[in-house]
Protein backbone atom coordinates (compact mmCIF):
# COMPACT_ATOMS: atom_id res chain seq x y z
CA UNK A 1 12.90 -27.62 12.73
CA UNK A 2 14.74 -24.56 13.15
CA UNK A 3 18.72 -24.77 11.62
CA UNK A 4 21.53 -24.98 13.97
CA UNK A 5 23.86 -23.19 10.99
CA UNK A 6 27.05 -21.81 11.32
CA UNK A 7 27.23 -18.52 10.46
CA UNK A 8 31.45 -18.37 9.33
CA UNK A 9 32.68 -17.28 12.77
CA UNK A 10 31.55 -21.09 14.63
CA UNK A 11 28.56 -19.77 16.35
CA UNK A 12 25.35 -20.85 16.18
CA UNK A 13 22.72 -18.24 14.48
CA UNK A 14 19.27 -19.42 16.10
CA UNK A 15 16.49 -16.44 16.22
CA UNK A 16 13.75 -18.97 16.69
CA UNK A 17 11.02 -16.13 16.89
CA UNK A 18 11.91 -14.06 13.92
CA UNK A 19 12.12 -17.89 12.09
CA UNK A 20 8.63 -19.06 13.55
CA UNK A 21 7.33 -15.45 12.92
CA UNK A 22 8.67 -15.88 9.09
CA UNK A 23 7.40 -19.45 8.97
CA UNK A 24 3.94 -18.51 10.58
CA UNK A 25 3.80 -16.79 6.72
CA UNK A 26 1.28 -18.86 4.42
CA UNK A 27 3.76 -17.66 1.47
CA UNK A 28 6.84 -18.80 3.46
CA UNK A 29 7.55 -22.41 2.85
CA UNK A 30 10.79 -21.96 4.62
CA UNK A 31 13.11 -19.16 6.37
CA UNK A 32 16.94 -19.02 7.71
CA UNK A 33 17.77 -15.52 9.40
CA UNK A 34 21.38 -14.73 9.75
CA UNK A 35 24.33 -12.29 9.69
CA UNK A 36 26.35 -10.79 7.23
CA UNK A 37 28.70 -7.59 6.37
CA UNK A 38 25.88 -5.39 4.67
CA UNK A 39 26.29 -3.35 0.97
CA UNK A 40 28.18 -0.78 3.82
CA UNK A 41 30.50 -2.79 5.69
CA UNK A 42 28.17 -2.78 8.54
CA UNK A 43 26.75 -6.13 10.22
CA UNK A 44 23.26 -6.48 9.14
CA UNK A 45 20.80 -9.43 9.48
CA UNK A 46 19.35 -10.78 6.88
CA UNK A 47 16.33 -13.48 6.61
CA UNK A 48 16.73 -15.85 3.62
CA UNK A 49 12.59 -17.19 2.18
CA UNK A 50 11.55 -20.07 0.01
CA UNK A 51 8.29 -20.36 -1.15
CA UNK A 52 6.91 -16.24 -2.01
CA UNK A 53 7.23 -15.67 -6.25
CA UNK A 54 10.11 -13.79 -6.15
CA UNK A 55 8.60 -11.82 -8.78
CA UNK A 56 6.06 -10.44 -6.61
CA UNK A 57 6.66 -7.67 -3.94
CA UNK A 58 7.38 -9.19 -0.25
CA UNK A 59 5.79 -6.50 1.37
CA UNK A 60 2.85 -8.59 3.14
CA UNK A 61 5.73 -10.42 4.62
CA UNK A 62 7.89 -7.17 5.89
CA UNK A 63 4.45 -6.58 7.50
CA UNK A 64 3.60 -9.40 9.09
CA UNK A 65 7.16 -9.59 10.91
CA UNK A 66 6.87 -5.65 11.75
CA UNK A 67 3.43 -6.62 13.18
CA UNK A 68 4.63 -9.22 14.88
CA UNK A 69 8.23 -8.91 16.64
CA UNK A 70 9.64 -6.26 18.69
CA UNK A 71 11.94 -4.07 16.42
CA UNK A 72 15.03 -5.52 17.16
CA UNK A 73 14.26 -9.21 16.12
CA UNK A 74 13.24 -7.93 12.56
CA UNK A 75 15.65 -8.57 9.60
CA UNK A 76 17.18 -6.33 7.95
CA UNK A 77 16.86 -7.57 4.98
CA UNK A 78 14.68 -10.22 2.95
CA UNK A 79 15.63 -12.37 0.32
CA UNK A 80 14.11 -15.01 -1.75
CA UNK A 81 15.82 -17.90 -2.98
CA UNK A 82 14.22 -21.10 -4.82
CA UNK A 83 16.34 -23.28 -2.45
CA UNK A 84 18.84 -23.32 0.18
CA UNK A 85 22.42 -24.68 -0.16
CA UNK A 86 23.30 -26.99 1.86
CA UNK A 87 26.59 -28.77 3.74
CA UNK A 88 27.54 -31.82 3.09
CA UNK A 89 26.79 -32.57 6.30
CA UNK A 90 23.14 -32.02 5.41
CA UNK A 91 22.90 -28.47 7.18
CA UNK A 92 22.35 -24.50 5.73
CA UNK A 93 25.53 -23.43 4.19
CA UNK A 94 25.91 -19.90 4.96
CA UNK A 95 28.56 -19.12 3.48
CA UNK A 96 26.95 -19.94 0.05
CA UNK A 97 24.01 -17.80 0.42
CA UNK A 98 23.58 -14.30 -1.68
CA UNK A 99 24.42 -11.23 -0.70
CA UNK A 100 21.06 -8.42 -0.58
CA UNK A 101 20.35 -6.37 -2.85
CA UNK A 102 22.19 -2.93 -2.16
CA UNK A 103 19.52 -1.39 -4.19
CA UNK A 104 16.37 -2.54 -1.93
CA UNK A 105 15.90 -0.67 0.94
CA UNK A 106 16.26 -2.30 4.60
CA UNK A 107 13.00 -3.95 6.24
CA UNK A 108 14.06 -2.50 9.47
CA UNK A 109 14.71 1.13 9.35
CA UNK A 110 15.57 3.30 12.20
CA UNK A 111 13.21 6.69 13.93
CA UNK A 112 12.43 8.48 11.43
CA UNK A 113 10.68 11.77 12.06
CA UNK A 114 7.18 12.61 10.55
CA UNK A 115 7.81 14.69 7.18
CA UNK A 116 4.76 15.70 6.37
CA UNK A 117 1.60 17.96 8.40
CA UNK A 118 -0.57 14.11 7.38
CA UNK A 119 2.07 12.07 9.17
CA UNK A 120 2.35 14.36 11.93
CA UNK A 121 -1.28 13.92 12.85
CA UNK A 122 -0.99 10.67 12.47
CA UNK A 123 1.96 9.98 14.19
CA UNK A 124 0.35 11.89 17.16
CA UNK A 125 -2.93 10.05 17.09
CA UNK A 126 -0.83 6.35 17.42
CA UNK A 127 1.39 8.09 20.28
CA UNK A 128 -1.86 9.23 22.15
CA UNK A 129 -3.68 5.93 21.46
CA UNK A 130 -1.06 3.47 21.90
CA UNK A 131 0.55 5.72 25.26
CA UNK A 132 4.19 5.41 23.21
CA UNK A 133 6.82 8.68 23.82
CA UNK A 134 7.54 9.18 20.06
CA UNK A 135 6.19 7.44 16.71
CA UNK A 136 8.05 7.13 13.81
CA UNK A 137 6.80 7.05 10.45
CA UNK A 138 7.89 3.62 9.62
CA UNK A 139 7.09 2.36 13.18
CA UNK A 140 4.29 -0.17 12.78
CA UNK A 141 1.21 0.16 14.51
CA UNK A 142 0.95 -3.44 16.46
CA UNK A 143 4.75 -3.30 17.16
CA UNK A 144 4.12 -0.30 19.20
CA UNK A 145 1.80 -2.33 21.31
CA UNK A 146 -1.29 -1.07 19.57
CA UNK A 147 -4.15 -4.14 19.56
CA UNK A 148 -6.95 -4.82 17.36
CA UNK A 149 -9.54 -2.67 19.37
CA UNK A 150 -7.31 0.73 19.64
CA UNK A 151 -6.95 0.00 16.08
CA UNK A 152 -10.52 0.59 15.21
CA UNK A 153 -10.10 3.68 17.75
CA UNK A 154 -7.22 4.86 15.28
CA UNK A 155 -10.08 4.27 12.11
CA UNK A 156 -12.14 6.12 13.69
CA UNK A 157 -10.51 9.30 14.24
CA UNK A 158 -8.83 8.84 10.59
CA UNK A 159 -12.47 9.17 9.28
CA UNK A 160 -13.81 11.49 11.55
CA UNK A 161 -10.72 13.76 10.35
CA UNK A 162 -10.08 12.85 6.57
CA UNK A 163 -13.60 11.22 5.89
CA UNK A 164 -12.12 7.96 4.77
CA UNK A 165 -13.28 4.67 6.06
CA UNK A 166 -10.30 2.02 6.60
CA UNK A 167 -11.00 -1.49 7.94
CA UNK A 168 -9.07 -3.45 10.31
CA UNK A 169 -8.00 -5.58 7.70
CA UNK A 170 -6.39 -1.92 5.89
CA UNK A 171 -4.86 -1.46 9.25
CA UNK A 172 -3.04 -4.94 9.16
CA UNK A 173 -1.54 -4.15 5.73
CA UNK A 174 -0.98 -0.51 6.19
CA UNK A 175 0.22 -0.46 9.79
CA UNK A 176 2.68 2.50 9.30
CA UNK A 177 2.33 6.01 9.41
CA UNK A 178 3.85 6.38 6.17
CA UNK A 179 1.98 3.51 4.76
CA UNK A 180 -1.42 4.89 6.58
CA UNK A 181 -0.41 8.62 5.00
CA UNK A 182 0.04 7.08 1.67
CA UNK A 183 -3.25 5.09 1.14
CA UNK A 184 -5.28 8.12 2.73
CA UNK A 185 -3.81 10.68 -0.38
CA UNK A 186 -4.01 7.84 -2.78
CA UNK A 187 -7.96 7.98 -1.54
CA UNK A 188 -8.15 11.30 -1.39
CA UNK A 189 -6.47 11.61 -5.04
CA UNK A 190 -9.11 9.57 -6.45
CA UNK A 191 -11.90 11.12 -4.68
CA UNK A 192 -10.88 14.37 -6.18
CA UNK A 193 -10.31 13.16 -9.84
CA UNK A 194 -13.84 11.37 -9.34
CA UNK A 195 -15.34 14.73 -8.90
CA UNK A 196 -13.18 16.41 -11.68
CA UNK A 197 -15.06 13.97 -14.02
CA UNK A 198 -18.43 14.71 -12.94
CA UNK A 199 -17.78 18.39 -12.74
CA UNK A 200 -16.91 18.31 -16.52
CA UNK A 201 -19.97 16.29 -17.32
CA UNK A 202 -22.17 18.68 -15.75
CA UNK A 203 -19.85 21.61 -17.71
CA UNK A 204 -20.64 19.76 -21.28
CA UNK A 205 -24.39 19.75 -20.55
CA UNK A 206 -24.46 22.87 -18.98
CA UNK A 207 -23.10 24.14 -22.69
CA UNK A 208 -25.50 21.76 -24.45
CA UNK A 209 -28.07 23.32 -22.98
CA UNK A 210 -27.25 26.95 -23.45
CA UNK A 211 -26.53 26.19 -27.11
CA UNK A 212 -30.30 24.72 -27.19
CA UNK A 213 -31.52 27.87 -25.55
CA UNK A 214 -30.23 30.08 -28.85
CA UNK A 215 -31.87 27.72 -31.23
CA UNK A 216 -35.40 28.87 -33.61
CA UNK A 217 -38.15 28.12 -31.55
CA UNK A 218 -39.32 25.84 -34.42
CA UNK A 219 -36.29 23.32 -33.74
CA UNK A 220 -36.34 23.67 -30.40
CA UNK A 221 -39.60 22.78 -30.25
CA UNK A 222 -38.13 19.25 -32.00
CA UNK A 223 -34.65 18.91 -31.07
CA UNK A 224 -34.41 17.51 -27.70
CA UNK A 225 -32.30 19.78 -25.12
CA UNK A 226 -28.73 18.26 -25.11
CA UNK A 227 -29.49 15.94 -27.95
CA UNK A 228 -27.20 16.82 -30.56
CA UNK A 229 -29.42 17.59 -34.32
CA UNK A 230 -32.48 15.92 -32.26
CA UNK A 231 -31.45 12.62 -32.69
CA UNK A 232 -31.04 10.24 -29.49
CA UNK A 233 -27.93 10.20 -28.21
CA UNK A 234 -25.58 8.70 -29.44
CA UNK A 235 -27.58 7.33 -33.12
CA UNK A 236 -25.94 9.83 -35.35
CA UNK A 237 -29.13 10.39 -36.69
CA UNK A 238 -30.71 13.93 -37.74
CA UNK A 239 -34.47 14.57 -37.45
CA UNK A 240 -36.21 16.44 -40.57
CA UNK A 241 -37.22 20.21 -39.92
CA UNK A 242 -39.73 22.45 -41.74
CA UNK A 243 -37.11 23.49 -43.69
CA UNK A 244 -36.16 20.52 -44.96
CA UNK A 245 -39.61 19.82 -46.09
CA UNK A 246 -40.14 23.18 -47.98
CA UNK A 247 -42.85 24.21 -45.50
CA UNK A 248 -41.17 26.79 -43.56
């Protein structure tokens, strides 16, 4: 049931969707939306959760709502509480309920340009895709009116231009351009310190076996190239030569 709660001035604060769309969370147990002067001044709104750890990051549910309601029914802010208090009359008491965080940044932010050549390709591929004017870099995705099939359009042209392979299921938690942007350097990043490693084992060998090459023929002829003192690799062991044996 959705709480008829007063919100300090005697009216009713009833969002029903942003409450079903918070409730339709498997992490959200409960949710109250309502508003409140903000760390500014300014009136913000603010949804108030039960049931996510509050330890853990609330991000899957910042994009859930983003993914689901039109911009304007999206909280400002999220907060987690254990429990609500309540009236003595049984019902939400508003007036009890925490402040945010002035330190966490708003859910709901407002246009904000793309910063970066990445999110400007982006953002142009979602505006040509989803047929929108302008695309911010926090505008999500499925907000914009993008669907599940011109999402896999959008996957597409992110391989065919960064050759990275992103599921639908990476498009549902990364539904931003700033959140696409991110997880493509993050990719790229490890791509590149993937090859850094293999470069440098190719580099050691490469000197292993130019060090071989100078060797007497005799101990090449026993030490293994790469192998260092003709052992295997790796036994510490060190093979007996000619001159060891007084026969050279």
């Amino acid at each position: 049931m959705v709480s008829r709660a007063q919100d300090g001035r005697g009216a009713a604060v009833d969002p029903v969707e942003t409450v079903a769309a918070l409730r339709d969370v498997p992490e959200v147990r409960d949710a109250v939306v309502t508003d409140r002067a903000g760390p500014s001044g300014a009136t913000v709104t603010v949804a108030y959760l039960i049931g996510p750890d509050p330890s853990l990051d609330i991000g899957q549910v910042r994009q859930r709502l983003l993914s689901k309601l039109p911009r304007d029914l999206v909280p400002d802010h999220l907060v987690v509480l254990e429990e609500f208090p309540l009236t003595a009359a049984g019902e939400y008491d508003l007036a009890a309920l925490p402040a945010p965080d002035p330190q966490v940044a708003p859910v709901r932010r407002g246009y904000v340009a793309p910063r970066t050549p990445m999110e400007e390709k982006l953002a142009a591929q979602v505006k040509q895709i989803v047929g929108v004017d302008r695309v911010g870099v926090y505008d999500s995705f499925f907000a914009l009116g993008g669907s599940s099939l011109q999402a896999t359009v959008l996957t597409s042209q992110i391989y065919d231009e960064f050759d990275i392979n992103l599921s639908l299921q990476d498009m549902f938690a990364n539904s931003t351009v700033d959140e696409l942007a991110q997880i493509i350097i993050r990719t790229l990043g490890e791509r590149a310190s993937e090859q850094k490693i293999k470069e440098r084992k190719r580099s050691i060998k490469g000197i292993g076996l130019a060090i071989h090459g100078k060797l007497p023929l005799k101990l090449r002829r026993i030490i293994p190239p790469g192998v260092p003192c003709g052992g295997s690799p790796g036994d510490g062991k060190r093979l007996r030569t000619p001159a060891d044996d007084g026969t050279a």
